[in-house]
C-alpha atoms as a PDB file:
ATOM      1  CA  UNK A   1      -1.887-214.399 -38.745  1.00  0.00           C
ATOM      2  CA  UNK A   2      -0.423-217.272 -36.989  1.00  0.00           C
ATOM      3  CA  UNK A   3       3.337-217.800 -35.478  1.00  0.00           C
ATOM      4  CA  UNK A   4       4.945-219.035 -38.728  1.00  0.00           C
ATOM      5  CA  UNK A   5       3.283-216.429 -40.801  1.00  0.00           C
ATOM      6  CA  UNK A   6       4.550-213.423 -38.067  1.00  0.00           C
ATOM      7  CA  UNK A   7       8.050-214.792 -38.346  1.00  0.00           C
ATOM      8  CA  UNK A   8       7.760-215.005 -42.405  1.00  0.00           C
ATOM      9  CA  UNK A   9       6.880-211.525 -42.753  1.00  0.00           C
ATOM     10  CA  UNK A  10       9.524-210.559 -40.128  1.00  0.00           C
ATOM     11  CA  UNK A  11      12.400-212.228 -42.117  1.00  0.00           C
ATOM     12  CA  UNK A  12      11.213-210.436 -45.222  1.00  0.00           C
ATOM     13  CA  UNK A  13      10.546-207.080 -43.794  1.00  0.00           C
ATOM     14  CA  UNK A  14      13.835-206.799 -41.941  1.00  0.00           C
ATOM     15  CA  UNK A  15      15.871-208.676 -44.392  1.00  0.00           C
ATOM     16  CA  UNK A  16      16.950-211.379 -41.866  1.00  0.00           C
ATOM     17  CA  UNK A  17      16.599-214.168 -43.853  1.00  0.00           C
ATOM     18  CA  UNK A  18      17.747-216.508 -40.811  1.00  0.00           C
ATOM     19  CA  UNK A  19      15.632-214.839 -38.203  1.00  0.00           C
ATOM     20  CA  UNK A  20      14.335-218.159 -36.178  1.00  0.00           C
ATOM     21  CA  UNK A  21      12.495-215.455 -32.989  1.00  0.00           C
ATOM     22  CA  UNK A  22      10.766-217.464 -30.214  1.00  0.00           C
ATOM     23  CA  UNK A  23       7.239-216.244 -30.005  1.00  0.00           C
ATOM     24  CA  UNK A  24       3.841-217.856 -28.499  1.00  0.00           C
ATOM     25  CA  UNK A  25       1.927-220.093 -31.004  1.00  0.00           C
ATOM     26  CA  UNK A  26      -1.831-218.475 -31.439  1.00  0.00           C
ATOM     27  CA  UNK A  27      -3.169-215.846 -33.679  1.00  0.00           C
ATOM     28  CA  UNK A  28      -1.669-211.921 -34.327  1.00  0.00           C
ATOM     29  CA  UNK A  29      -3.457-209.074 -34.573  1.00  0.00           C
ATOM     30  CA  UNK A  30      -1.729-206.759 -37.317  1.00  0.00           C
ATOM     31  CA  UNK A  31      -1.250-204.060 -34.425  1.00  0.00           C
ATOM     32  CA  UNK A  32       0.561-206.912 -32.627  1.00  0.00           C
ATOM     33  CA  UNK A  33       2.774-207.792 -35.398  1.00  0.00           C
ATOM     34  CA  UNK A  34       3.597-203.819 -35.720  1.00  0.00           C
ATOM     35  CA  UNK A  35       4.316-204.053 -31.716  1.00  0.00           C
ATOM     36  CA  UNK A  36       6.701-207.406 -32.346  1.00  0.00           C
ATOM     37  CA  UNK A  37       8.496-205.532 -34.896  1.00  0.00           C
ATOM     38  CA  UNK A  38       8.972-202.645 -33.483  1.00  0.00           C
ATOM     39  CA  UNK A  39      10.244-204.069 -30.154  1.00  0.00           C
ATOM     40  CA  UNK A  40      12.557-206.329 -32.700  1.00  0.00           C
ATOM     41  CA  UNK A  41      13.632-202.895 -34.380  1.00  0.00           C
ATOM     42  CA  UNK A  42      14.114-201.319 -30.807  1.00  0.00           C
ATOM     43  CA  UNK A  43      16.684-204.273 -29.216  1.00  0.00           C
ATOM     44  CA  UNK A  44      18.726-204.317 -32.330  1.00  0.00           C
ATOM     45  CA  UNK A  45      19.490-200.062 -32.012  1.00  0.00           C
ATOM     46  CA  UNK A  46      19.678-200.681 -28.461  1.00  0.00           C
ATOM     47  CA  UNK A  47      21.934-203.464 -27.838  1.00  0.00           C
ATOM     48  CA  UNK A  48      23.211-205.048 -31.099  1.00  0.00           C
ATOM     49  CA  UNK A  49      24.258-201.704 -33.046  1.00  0.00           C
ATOM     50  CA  UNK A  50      25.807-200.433 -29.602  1.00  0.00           C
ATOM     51  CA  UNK A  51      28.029-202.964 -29.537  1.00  0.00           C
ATOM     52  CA  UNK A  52      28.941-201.989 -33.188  1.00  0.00           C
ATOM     53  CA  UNK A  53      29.943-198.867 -32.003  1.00  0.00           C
END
């Protein structure tokens, strides 16, 4: 899958319809999309939620 198509499924999956990520153009693997979201996943408990808090 290409750039636009990671961020597509990333605004759907997460349900951040406004999600504009900066990511290199060229082609994903699906284990690299799983590794983009999960690092995604992994900032927001780290550092957007602990500001929540």
């Amino acid at each position: 899958m290409d750039q636009s198509e990671v961020l597509d499924r990333l605004r759907e999956e997460l349900e951040i319809p406004f999600f504009n990520g900066s990511i290199e153009e060229r082609e994903y693997t699906e284990e690299e999309y799983q590794k983009i979201k999960a690092d995604l996943v992994q900032y927001f408990d780290d550092y957007v939620r602990n500001v929540e808090n």
